[in-house]
N, C-alpha and C. Protein backbone atom coordinates (compact mmCIF):
# COMPACT_ATOMS: atom_id res chain seq x y z
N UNK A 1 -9.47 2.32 10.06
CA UNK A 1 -10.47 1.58 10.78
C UNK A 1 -10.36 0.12 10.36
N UNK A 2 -10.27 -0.58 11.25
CA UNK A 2 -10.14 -2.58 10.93
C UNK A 2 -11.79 -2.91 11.24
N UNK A 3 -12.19 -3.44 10.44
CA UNK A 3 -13.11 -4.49 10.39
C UNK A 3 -12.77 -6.06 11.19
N UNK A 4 -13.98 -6.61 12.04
CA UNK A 4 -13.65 -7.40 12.46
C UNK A 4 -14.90 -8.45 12.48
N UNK A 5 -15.04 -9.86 12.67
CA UNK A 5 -15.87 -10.51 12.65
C UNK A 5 -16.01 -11.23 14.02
N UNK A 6 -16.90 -11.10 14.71
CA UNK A 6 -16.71 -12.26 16.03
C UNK A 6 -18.43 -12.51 16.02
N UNK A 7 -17.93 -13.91 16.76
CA UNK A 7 -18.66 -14.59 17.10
C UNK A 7 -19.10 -14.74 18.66
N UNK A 8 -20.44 -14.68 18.99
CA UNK A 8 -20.75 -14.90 20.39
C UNK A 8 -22.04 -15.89 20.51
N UNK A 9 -21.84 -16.52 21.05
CA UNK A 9 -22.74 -17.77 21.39
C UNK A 9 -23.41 -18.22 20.14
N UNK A 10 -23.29 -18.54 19.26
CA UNK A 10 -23.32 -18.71 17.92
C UNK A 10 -23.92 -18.08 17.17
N UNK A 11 -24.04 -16.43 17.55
CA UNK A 11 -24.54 -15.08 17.05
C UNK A 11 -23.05 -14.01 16.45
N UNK A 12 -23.35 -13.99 14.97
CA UNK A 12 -22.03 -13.40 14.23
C UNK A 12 -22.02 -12.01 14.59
N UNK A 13 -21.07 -11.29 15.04
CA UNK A 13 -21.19 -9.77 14.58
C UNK A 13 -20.57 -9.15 13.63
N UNK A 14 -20.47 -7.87 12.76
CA UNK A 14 -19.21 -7.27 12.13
C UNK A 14 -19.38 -5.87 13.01
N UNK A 15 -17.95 -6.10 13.27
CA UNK A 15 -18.04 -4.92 14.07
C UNK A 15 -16.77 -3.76 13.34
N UNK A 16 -16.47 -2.79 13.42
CA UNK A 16 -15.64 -1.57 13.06
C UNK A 16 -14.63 -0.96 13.96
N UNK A 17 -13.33 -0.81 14.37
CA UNK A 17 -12.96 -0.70 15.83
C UNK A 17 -11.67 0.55 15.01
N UNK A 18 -11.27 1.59 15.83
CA UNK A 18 -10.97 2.63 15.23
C UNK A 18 -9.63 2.82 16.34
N UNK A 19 -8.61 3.27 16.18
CA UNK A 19 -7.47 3.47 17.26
C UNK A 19 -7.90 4.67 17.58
N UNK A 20 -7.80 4.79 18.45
CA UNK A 20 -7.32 6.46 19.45
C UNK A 20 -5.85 6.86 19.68
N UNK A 21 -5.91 7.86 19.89
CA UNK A 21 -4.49 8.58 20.20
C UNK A 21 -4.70 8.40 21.66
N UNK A 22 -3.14 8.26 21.86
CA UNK A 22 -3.55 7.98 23.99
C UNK A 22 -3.78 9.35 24.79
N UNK A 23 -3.89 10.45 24.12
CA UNK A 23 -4.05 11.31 24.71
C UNK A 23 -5.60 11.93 24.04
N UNK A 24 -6.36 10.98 23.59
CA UNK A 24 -7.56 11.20 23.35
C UNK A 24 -9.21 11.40 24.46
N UNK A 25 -9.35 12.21 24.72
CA UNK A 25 -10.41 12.04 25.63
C UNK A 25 -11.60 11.81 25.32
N UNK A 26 -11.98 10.57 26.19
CA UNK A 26 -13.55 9.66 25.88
C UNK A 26 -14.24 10.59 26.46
N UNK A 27 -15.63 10.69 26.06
CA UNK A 27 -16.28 11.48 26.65
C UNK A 27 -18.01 10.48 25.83
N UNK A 28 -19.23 10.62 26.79
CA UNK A 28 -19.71 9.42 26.86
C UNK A 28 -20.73 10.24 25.32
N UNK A 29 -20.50 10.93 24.42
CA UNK A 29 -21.06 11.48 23.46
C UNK A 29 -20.34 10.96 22.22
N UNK A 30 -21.27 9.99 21.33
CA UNK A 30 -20.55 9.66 20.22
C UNK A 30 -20.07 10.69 19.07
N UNK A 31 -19.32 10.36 18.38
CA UNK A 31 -18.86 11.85 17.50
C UNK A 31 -19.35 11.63 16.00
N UNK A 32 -19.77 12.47 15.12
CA UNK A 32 -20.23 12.28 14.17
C UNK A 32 -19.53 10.66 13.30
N UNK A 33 -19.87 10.10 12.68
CA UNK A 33 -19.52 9.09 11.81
C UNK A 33 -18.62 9.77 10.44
N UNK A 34 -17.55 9.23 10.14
CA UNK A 34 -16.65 9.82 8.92
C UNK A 34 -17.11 8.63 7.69
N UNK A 35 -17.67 9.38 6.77
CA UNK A 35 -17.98 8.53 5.40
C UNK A 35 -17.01 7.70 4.58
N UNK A 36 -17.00 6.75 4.54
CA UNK A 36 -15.62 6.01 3.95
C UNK A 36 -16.24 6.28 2.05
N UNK A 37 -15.62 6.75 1.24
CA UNK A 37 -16.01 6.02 -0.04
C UNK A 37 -16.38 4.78 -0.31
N UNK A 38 -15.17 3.95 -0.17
CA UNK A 38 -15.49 2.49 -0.40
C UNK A 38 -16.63 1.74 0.53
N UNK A 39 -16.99 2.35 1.82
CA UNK A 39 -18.34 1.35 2.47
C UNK A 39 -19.68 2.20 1.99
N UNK A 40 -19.85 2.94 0.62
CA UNK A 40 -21.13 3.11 0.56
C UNK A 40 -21.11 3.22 -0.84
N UNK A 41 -20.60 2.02 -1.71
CA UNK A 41 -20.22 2.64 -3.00
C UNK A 41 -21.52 2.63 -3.95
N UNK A 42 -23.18 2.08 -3.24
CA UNK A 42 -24.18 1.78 -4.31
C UNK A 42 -24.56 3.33 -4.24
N UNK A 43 -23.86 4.44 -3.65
CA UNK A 43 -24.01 5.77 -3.83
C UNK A 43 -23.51 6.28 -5.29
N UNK A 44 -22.35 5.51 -5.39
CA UNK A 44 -21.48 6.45 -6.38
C UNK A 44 -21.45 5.82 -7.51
N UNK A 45 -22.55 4.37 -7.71
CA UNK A 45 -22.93 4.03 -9.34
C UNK A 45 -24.26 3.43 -8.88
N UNK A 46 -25.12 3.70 -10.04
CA UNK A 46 -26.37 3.00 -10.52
C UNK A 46 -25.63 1.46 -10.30
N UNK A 47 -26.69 0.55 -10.44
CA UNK A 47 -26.49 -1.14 -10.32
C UNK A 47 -26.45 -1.43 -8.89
N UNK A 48 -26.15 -2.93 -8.76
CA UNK A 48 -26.25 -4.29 -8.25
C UNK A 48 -24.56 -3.76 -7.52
N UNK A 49 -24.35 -3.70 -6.12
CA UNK A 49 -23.25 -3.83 -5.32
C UNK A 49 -22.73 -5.41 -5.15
N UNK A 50 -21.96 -5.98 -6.13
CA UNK A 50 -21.67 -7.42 -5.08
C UNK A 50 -20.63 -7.65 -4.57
N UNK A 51 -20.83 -7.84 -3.58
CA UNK A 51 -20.41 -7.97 -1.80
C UNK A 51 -19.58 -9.57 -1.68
N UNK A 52 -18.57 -9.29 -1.11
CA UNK A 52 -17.60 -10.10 -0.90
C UNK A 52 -18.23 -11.48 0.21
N UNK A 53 -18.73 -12.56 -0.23
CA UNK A 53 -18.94 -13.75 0.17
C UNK A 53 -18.59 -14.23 1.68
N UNK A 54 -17.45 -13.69 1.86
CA UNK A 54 -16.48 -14.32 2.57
C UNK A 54 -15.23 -13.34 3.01
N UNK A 55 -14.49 -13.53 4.15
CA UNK A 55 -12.66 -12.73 3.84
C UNK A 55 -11.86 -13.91 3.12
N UNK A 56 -11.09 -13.26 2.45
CA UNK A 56 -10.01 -13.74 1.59
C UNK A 56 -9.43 -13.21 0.72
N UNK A 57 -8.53 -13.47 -0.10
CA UNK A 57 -7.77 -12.43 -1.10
C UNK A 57 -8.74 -12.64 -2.65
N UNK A 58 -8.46 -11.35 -2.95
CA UNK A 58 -8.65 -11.57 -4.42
C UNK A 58 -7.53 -12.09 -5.52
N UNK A 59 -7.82 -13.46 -5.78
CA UNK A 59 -6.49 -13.98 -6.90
C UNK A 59 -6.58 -13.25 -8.33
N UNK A 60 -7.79 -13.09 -8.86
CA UNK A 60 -7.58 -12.85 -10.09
C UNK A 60 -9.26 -11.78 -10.49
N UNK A 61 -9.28 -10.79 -11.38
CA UNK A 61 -10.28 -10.22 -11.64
C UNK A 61 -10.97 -10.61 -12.90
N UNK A 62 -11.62 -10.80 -13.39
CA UNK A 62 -11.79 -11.76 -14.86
C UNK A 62 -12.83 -10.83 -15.79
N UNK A 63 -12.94 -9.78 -15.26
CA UNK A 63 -13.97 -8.42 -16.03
C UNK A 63 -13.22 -7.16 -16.18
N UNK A 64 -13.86 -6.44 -17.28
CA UNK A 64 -13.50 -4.98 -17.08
C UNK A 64 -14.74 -4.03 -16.64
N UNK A 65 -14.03 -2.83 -16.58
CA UNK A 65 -15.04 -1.60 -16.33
C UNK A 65 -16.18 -1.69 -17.77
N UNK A 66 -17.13 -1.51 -17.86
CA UNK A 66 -17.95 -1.67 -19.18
C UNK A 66 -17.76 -3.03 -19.86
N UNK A 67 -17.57 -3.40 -19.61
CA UNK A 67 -18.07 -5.07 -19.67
C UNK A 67 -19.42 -5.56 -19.71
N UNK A 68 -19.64 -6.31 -20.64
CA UNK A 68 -21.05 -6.52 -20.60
C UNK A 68 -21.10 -8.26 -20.47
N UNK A 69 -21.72 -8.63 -19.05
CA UNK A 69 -21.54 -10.27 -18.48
C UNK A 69 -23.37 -10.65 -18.85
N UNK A 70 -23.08 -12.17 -18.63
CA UNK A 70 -24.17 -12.19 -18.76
C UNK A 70 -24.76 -12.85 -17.69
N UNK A 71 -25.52 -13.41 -16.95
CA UNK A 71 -25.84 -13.88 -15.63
C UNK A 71 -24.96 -15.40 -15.91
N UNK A 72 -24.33 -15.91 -14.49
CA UNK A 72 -23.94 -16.67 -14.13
C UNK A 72 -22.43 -16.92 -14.92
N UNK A 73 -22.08 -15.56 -15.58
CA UNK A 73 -20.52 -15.16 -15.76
C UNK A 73 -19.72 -15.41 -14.66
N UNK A 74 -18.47 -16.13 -14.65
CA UNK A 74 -17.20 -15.72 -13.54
C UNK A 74 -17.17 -14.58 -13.84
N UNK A 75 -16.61 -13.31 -12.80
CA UNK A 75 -16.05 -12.05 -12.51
C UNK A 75 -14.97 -12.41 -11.90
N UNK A 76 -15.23 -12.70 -10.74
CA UNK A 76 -13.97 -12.61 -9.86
C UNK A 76 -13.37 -14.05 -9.23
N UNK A 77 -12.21 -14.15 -8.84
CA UNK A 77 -11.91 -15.45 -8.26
C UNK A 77 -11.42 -14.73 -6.56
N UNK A 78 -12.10 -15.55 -5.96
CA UNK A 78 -11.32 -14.90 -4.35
C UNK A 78 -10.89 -16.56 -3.41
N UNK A 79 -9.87 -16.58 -2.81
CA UNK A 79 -9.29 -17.49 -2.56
C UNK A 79 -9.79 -17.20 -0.44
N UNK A 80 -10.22 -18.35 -0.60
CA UNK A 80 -10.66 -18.09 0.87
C UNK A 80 -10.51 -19.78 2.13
N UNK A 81 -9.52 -19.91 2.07
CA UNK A 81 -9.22 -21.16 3.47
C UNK A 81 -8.75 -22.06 2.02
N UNK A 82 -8.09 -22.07 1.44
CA UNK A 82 -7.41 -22.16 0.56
C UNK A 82 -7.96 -23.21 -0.88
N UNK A 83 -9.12 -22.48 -0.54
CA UNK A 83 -9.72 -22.68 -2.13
C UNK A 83 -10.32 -21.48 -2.72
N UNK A 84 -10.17 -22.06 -4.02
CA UNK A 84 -10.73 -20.43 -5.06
C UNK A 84 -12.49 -20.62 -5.54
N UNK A 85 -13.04 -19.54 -4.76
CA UNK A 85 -14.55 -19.40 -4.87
C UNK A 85 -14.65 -18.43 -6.02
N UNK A 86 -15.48 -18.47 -6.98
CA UNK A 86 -16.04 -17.73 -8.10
C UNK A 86 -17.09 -17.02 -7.83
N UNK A 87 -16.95 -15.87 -7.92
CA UNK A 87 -17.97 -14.98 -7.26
C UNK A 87 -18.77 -14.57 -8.89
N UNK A 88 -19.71 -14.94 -9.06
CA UNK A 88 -20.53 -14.83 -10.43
C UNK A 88 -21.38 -13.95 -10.27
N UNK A 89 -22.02 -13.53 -11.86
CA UNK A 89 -22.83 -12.39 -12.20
C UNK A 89 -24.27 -13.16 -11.99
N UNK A 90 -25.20 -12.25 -10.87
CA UNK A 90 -26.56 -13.36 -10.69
C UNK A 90 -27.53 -12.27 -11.60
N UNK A 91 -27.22 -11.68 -12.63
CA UNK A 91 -27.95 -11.05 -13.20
C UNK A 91 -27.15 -10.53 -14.75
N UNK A 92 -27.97 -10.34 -16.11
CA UNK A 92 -27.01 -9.69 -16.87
C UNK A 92 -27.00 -8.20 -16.83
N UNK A 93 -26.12 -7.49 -17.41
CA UNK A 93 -25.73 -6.29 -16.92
C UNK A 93 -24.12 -5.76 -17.43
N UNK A 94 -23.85 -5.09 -17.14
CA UNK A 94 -22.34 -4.35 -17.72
C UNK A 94 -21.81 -3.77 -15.77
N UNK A 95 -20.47 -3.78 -16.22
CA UNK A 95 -19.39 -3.69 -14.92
C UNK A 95 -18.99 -2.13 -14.89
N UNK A 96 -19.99 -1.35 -14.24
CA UNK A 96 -19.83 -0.46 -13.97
C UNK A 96 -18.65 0.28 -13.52
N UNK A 97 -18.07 -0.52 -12.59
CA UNK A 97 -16.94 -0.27 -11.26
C UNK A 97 -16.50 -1.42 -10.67
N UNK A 98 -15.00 -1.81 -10.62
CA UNK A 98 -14.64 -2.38 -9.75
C UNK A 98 -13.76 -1.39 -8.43
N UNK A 99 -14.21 -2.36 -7.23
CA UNK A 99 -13.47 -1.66 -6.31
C UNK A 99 -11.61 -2.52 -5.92
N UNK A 100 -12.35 -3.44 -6.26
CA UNK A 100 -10.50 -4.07 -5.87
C UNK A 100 -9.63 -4.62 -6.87
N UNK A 101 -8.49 -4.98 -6.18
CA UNK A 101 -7.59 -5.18 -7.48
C UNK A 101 -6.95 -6.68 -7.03
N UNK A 102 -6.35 -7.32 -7.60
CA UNK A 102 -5.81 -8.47 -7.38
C UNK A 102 -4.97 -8.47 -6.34
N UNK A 103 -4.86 -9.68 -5.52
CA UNK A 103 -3.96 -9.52 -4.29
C UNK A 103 -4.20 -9.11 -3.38
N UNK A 104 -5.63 -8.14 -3.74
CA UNK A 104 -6.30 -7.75 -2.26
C UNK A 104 -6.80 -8.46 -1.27
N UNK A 105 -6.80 -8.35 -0.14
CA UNK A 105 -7.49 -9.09 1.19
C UNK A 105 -9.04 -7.94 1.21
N UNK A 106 -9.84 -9.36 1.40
CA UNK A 106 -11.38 -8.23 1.72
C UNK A 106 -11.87 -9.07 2.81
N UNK A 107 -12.73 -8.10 3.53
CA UNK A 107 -13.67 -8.53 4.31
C UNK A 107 -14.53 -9.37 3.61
N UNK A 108 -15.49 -10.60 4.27
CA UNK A 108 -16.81 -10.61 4.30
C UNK A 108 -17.72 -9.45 4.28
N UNK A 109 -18.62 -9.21 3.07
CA UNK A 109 -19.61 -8.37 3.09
C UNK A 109 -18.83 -6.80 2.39
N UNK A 110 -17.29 -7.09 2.14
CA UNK A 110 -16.86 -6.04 1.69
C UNK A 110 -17.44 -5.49 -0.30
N UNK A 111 -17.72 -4.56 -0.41
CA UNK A 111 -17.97 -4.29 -1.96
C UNK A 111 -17.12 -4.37 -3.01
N UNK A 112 -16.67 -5.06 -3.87
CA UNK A 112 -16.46 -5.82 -4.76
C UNK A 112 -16.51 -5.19 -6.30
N UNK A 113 -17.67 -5.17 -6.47
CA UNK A 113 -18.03 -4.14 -7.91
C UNK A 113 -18.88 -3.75 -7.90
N UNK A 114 -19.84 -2.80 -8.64
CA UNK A 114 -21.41 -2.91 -9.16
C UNK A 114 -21.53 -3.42 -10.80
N UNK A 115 -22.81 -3.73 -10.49
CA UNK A 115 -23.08 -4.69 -12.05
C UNK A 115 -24.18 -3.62 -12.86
């Protein structure tokens, strides 16, 4: 499934768009929704989900798993229209989970870690 961002009359959407097989038949009944792991991860840890700012790659990760930050820590560096934004800890707390790894491309609004 691709994630996508558009814009209409200066109203943002994110929208989700899924391929079909060409021999797939539409039929005007939506079909159950398939659970992604990664789009519901404040399921699968206690804490703070933080959510990707922006699309762009991740350059560098600057925490570990059990890490203990303290508010307004760098975590992550994500490179987006070709500068590097610091995505910081707005709370103190320990690094439960990261979801990405360096080099990754993320969505806007994509999950990141929990704190």
């Amino acid at each position: 499934m691709k994630k996508y961002e558009i814009e209409i009359d200066g109203q943002v959407y994110h929208v989700k768009v899924r391929e079909l097989p060409d021999d797939a038949v539409m039929t005007g009944e939506p079909k159950p929704a398939v659970k992604e792991t990664a789009a519901d991860p404040g399921t699968l840890e206690e804490g703070k989900t933080m959510l990707a700012p922006m699309a762009g790659t991740i350059l560098r990760i600057l925490v570990k798993e059990g890490q203990h930050v303290k508010k307004g820590d760098n975590l992550i560096i994500l490179e987006a229209m070709k500068m590097e934004n610091e995505i910081v800890a707005d709370e103190d707390g320990i690094i439960r989970r990261i979801f990405v790894q360096a080099n990754d491309n993320v969505e806007s609004d994509q999950p990141l870690l929990v704190l």
